[in-house]
PDB file of N, CA and C in Angstrom:
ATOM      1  N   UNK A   1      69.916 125.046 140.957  1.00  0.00           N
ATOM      2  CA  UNK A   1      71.289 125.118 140.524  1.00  0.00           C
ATOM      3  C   UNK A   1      71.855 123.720 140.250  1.00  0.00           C
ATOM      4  N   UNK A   2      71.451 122.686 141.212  1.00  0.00           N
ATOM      5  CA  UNK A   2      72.048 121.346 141.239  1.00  0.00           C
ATOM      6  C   UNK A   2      71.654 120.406 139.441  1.00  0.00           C
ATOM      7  N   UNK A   3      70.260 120.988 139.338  1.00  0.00           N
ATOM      8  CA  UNK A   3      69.259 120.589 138.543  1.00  0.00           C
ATOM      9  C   UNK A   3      70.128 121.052 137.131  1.00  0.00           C
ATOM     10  N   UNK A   4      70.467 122.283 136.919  1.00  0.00           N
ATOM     11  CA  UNK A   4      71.254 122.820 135.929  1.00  0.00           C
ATOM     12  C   UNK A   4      72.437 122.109 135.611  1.00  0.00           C
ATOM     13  N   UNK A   5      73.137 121.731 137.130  1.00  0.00           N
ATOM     14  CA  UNK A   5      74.901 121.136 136.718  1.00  0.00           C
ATOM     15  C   UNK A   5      74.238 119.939 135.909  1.00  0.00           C
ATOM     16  N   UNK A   6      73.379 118.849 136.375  1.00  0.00           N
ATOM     17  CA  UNK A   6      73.203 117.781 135.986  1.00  0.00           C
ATOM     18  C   UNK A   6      72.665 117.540 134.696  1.00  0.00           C
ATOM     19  N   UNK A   7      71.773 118.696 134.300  1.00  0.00           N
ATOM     20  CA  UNK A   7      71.354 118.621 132.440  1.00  0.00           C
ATOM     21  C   UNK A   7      72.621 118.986 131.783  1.00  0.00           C
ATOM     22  N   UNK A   8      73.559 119.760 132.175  1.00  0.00           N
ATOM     23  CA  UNK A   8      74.645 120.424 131.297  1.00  0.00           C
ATOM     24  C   UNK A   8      75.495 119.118 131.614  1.00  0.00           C
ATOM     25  N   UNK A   9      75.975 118.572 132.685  1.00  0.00           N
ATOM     26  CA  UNK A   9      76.815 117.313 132.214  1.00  0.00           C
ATOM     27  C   UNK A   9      75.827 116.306 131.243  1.00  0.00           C
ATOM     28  N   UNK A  10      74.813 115.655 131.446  1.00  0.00           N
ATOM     29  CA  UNK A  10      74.155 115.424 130.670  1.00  0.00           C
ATOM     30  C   UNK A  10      74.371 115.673 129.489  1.00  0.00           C
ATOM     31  N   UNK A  11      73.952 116.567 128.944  1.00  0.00           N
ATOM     32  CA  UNK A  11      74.324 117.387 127.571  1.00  0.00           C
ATOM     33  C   UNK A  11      75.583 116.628 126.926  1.00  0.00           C
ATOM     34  N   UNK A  12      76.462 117.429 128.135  1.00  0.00           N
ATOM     35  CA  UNK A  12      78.032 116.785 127.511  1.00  0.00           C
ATOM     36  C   UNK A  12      78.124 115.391 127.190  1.00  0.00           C
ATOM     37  N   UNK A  13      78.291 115.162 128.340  1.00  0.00           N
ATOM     38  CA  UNK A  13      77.960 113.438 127.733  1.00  0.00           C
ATOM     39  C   UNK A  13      77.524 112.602 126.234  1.00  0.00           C
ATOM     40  N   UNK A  14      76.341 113.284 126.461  1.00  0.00           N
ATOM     41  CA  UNK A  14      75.568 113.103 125.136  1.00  0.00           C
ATOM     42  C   UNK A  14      76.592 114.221 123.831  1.00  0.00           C
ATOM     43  N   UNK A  15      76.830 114.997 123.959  1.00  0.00           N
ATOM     44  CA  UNK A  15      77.713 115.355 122.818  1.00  0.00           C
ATOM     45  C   UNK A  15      78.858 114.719 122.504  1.00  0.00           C
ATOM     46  N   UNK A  16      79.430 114.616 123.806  1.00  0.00           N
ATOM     47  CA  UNK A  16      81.163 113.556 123.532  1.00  0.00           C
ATOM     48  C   UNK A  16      80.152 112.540 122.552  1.00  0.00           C
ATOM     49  N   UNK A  17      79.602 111.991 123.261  1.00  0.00           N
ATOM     50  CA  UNK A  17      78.763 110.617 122.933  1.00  0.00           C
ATOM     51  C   UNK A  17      78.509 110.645 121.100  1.00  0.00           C
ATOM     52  N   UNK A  18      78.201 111.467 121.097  1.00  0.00           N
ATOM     53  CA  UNK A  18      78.198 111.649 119.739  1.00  0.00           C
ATOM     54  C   UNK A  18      78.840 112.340 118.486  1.00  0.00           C
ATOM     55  N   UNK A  19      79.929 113.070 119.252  1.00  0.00           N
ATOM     56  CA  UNK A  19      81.352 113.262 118.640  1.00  0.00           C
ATOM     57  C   UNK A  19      82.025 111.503 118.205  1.00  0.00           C
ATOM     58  N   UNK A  20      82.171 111.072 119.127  1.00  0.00           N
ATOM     59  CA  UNK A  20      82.840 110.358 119.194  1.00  0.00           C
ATOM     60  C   UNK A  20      82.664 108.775 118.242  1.00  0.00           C
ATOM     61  N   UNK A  21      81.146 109.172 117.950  1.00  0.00           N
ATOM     62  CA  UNK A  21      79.941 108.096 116.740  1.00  0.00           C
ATOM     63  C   UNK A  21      80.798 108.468 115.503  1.00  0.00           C
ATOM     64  N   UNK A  22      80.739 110.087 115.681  1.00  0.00           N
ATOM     65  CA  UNK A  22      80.955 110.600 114.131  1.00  0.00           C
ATOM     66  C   UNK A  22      82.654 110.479 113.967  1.00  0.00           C
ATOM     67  N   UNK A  23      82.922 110.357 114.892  1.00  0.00           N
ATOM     68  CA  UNK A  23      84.931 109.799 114.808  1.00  0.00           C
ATOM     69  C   UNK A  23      84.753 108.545 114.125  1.00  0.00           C
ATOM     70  N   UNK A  24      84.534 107.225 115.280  1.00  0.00           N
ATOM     71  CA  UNK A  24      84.181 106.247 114.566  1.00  0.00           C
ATOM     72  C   UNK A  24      83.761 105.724 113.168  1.00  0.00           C
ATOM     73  N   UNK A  25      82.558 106.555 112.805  1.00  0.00           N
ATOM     74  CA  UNK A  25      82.204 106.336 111.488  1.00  0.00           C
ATOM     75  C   UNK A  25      83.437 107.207 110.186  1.00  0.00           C
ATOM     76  N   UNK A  26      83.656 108.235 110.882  1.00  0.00           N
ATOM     77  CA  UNK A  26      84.777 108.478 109.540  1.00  0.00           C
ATOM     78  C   UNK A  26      85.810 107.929 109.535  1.00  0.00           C
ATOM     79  N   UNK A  27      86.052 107.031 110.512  1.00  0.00           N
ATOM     80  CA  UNK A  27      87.578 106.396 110.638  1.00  0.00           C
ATOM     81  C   UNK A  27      87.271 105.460 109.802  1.00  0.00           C
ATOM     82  N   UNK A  28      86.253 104.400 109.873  1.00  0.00           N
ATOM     83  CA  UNK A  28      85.702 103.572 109.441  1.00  0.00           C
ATOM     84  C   UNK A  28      85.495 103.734 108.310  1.00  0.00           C
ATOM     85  N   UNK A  29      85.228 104.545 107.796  1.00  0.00           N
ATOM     86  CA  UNK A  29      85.064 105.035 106.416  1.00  0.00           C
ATOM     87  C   UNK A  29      86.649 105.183 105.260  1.00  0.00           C
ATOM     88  N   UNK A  30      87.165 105.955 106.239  1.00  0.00           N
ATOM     89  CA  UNK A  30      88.888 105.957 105.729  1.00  0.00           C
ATOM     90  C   UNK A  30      89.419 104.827 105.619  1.00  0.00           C
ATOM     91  N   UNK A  31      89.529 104.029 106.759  1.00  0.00           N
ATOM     92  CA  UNK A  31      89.869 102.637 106.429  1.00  0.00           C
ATOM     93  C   UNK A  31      89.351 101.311 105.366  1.00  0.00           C
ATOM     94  N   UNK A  32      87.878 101.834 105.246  1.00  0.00           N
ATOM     95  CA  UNK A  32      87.882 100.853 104.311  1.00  0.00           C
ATOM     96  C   UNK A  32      87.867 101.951 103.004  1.00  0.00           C
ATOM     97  N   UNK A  33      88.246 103.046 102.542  1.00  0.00           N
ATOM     98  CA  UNK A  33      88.628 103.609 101.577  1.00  0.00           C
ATOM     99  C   UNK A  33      90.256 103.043 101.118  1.00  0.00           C
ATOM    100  N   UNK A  34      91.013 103.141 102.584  1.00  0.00           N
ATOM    101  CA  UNK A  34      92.276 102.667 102.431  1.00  0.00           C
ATOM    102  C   UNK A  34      93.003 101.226 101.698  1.00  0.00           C
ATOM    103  N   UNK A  35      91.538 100.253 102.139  1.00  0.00           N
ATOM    104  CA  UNK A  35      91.979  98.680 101.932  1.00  0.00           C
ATOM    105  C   UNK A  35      91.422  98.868 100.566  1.00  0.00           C
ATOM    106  N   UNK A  36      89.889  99.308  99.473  1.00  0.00           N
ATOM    107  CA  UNK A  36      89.654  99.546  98.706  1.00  0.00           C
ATOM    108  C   UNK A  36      91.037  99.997  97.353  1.00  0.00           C
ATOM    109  N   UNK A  37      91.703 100.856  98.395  1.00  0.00           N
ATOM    110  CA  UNK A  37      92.662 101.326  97.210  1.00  0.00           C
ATOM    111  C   UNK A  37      93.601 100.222  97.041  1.00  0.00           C
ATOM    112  N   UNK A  38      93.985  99.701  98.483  1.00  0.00           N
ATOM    113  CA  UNK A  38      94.741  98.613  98.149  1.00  0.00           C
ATOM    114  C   UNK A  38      94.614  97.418  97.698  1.00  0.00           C
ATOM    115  N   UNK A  39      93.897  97.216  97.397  1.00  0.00           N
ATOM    116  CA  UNK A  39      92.941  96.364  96.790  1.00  0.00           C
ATOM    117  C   UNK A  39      92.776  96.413  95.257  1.00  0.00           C
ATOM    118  N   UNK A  40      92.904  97.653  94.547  1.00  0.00           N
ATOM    119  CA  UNK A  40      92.938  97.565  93.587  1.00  0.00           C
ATOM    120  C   UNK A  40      94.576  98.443  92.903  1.00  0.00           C
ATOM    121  N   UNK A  41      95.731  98.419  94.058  1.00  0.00           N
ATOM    122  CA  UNK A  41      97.032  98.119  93.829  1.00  0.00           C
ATOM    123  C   UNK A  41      97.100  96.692  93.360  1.00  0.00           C
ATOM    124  N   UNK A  42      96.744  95.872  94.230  1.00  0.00           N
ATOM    125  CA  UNK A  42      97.228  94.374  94.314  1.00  0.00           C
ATOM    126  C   UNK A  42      97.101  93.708  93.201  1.00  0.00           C
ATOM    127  N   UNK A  43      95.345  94.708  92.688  1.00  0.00           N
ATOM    128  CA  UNK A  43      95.007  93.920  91.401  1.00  0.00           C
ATOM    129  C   UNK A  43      95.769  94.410  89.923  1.00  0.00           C
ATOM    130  N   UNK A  44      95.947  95.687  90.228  1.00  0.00           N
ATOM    131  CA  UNK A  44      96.826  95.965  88.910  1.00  0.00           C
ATOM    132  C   UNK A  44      98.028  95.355  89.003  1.00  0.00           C
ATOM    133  N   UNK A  45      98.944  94.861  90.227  1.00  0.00           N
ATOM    134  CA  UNK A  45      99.869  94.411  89.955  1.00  0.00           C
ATOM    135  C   UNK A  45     100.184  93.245  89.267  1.00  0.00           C
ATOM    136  N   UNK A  46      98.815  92.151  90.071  1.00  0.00           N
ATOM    137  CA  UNK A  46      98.441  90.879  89.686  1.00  0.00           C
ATOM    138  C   UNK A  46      98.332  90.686  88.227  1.00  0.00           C
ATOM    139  N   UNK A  47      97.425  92.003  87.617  1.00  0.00           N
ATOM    140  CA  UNK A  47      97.411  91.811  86.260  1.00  0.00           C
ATOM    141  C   UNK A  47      98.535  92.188  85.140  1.00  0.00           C
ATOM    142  N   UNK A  48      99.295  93.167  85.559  1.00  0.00           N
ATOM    143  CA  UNK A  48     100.627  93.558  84.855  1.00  0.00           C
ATOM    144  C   UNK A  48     101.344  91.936  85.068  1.00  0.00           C
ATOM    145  N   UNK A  49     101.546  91.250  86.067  1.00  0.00           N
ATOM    146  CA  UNK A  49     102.307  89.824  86.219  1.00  0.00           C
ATOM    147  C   UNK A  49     101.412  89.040  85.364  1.00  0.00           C
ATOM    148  N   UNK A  50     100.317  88.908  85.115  1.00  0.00           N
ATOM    149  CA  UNK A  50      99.613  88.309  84.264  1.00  0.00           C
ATOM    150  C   UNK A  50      99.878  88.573  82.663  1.00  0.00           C
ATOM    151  N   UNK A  51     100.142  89.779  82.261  1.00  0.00           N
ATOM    152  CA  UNK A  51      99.982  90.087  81.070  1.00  0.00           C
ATOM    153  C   UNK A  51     101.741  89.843  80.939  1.00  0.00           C
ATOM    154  N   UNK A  52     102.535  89.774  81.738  1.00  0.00           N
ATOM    155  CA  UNK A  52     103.707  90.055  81.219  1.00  0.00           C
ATOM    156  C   UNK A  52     104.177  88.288  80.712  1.00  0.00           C
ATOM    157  N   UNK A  53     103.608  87.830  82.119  1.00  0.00           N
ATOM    158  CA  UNK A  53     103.937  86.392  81.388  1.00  0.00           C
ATOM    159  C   UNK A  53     103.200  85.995  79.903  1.00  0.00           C
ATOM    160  N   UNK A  54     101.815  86.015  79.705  1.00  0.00           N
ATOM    161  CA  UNK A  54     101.340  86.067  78.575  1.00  0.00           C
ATOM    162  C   UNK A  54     102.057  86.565  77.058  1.00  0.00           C
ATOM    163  N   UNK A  55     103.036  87.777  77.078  1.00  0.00           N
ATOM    164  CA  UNK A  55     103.661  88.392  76.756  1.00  0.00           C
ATOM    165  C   UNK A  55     104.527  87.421  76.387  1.00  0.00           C
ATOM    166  N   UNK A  56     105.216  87.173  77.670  1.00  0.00           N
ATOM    167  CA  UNK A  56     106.795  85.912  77.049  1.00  0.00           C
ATOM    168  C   UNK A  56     106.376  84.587  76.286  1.00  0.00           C
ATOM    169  N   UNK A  57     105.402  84.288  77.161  1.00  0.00           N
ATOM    170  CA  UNK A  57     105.419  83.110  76.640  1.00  0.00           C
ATOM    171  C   UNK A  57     105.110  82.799  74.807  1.00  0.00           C
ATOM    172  N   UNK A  58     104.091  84.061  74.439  1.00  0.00           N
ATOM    173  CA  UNK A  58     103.544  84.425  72.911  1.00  0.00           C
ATOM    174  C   UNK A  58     105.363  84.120  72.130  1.00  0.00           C
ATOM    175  N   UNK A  59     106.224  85.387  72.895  1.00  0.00           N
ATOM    176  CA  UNK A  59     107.633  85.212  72.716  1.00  0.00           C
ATOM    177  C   UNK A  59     108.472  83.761  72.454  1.00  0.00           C
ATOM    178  N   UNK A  60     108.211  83.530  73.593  1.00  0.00           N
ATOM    179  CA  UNK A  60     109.499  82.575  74.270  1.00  0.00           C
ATOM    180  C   UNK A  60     108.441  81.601  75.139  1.00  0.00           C
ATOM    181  N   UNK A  61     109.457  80.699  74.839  1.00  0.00           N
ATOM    182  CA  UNK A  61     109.216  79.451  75.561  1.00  0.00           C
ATOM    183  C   UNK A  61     109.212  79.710  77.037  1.00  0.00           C
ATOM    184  N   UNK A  62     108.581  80.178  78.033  1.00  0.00           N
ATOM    185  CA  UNK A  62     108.406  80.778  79.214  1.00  0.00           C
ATOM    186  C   UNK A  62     108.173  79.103  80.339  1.00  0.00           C
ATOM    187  N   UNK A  63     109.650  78.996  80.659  1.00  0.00           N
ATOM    188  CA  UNK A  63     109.514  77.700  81.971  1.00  0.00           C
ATOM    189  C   UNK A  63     108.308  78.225  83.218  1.00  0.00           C
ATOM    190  N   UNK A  64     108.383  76.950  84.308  1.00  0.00           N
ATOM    191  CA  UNK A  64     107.994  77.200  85.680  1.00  0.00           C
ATOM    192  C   UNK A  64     109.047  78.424  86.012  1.00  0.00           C
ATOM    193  N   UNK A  65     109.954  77.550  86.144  1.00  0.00           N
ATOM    194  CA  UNK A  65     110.781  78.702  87.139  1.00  0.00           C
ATOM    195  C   UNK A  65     110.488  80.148  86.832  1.00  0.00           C
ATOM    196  N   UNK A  66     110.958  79.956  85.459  1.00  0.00           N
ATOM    197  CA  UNK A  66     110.560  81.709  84.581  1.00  0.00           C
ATOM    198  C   UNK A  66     109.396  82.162  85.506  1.00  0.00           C
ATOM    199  N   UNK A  67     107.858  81.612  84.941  1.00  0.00           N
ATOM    200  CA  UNK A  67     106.818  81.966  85.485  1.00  0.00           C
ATOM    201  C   UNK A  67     106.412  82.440  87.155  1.00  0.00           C
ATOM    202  N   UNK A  68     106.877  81.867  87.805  1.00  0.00           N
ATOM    203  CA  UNK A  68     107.068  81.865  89.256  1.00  0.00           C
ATOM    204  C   UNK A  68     108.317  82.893  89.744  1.00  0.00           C
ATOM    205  N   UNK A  69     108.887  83.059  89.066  1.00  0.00           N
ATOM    206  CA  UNK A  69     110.250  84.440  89.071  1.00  0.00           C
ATOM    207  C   UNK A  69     109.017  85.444  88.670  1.00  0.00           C
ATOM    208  N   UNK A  70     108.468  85.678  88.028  1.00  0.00           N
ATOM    209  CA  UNK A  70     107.550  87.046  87.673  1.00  0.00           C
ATOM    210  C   UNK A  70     106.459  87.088  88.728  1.00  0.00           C
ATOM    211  N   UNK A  71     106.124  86.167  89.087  1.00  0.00           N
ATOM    212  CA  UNK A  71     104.901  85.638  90.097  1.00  0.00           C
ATOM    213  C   UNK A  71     105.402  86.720  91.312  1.00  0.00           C
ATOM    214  N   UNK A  72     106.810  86.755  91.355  1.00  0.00           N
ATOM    215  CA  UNK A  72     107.314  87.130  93.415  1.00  0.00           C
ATOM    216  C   UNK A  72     108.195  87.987  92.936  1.00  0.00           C
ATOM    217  N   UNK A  73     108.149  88.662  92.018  1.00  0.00           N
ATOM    218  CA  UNK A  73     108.078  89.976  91.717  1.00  0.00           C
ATOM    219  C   UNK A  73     108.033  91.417  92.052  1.00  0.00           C
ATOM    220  N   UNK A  74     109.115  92.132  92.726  1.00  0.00           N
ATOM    221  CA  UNK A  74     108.266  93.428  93.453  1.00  0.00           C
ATOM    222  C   UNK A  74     107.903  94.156  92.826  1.00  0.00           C
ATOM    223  N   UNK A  75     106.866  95.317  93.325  1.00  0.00           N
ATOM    224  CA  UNK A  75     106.588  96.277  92.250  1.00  0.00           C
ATOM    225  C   UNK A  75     107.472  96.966  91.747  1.00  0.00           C
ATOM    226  N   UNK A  76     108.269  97.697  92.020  1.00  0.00           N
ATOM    227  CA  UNK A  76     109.591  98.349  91.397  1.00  0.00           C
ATOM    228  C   UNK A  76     110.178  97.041  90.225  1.00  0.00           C
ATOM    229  N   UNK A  77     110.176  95.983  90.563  1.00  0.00           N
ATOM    230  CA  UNK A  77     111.106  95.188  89.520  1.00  0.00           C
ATOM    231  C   UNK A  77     109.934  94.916  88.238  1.00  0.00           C
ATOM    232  N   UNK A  78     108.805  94.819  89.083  1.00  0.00           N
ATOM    233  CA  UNK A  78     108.118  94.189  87.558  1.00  0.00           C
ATOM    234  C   UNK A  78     107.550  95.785  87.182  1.00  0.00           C
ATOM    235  N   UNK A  79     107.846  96.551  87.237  1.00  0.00           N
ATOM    236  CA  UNK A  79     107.594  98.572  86.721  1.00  0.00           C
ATOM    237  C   UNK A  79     108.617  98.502  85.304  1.00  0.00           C
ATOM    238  N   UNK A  80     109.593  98.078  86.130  1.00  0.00           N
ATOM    239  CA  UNK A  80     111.230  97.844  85.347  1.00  0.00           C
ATOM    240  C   UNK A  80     110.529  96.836  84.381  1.00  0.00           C
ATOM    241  N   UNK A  81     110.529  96.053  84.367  1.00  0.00           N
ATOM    242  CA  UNK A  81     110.660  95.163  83.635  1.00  0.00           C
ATOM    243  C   UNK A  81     109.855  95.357  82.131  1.00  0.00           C
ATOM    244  N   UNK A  82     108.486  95.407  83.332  1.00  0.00           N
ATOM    245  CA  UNK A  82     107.424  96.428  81.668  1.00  0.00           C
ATOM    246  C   UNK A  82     107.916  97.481  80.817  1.00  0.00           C
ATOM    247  N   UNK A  83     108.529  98.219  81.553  1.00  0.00           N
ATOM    248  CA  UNK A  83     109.322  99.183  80.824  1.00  0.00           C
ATOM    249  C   UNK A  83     110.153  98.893  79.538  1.00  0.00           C
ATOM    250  N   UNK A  84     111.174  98.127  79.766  1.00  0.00           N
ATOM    251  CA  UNK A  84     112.078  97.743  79.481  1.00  0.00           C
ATOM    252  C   UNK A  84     111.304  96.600  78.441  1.00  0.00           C
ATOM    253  N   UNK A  85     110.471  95.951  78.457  1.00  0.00           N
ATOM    254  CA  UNK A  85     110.086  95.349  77.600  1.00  0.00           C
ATOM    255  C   UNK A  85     108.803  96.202  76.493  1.00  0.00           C
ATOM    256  N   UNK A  86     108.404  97.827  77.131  1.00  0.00           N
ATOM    257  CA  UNK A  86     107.827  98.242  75.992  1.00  0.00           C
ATOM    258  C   UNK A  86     108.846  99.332  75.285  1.00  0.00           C
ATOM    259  N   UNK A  87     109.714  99.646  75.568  1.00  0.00           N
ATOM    260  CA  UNK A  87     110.951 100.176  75.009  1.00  0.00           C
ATOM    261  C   UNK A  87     111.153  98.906  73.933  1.00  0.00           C
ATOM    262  N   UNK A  88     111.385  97.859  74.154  1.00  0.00           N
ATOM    263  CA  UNK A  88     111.973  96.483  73.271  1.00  0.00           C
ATOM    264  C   UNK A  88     110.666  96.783  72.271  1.00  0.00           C
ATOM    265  N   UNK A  89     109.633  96.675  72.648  1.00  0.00           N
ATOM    266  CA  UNK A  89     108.606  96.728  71.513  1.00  0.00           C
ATOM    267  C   UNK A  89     108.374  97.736  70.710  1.00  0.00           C
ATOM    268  N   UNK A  90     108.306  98.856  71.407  1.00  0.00           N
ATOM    269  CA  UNK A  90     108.383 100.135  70.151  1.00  0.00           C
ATOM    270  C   UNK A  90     109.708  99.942  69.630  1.00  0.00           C
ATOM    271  N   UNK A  91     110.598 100.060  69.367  1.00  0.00           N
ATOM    272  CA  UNK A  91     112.035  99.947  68.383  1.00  0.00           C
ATOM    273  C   UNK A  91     112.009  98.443  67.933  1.00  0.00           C
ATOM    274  N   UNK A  92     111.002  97.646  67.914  1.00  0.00           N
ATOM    275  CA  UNK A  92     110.537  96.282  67.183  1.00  0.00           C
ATOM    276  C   UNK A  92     109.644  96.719  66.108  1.00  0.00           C
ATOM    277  N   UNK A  93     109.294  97.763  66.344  1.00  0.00           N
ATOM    278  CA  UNK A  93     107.965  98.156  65.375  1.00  0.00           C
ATOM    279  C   UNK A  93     108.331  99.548  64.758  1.00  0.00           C
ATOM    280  N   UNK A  94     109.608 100.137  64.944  1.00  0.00           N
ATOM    281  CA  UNK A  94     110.427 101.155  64.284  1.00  0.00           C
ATOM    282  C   UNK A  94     110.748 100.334  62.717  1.00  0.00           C
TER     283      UNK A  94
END
């Protein structure tokens, strides 16, 4: 009987034990799914701030300051801004 309790905790053990692998690894997995995505937020943003200055400057004489104002940029303002500057371009080409 004693022999029985001790394989069945055993057992358990070893199952938590390996519940707890397969937690780990999918957490691990989610998280770097998570930084992945954010990661390629950061980069589309980086590049919309890239293209927009490119944009003015083709335009306009685009200063530091200018440049560095688009640089620190939030996403909502520079969303706006693209917007608002491809609205300006289609009715440029009306």
């Amino acid at each position: 009987m004693e022999e029985k309790k001790m394989d069945f905790l055993s057992d358990t053990c070893l199952a938590i034990a390996r519940i707890r692998a397969k937690f780990d690894e999918v957490e691990y997995e989610m998280d770097l799914a998570e930084s992945r995505l954010q990661g390629k937020l950061e980069g589309r943003i980086e590049g919309k701030k890239m293209l927009m200055k490119h944009w003015l400057s083709q335009h306009f004489e685009l200063s530091e300051k200018e440049a560095y104002w688009i640089d620190h940029l939030s996403e909502e303002a520079l969303l706006d801004l693209c917007q608002n500057f491809d609205k300006a371009h289609v009715s440029d080409n009306l």
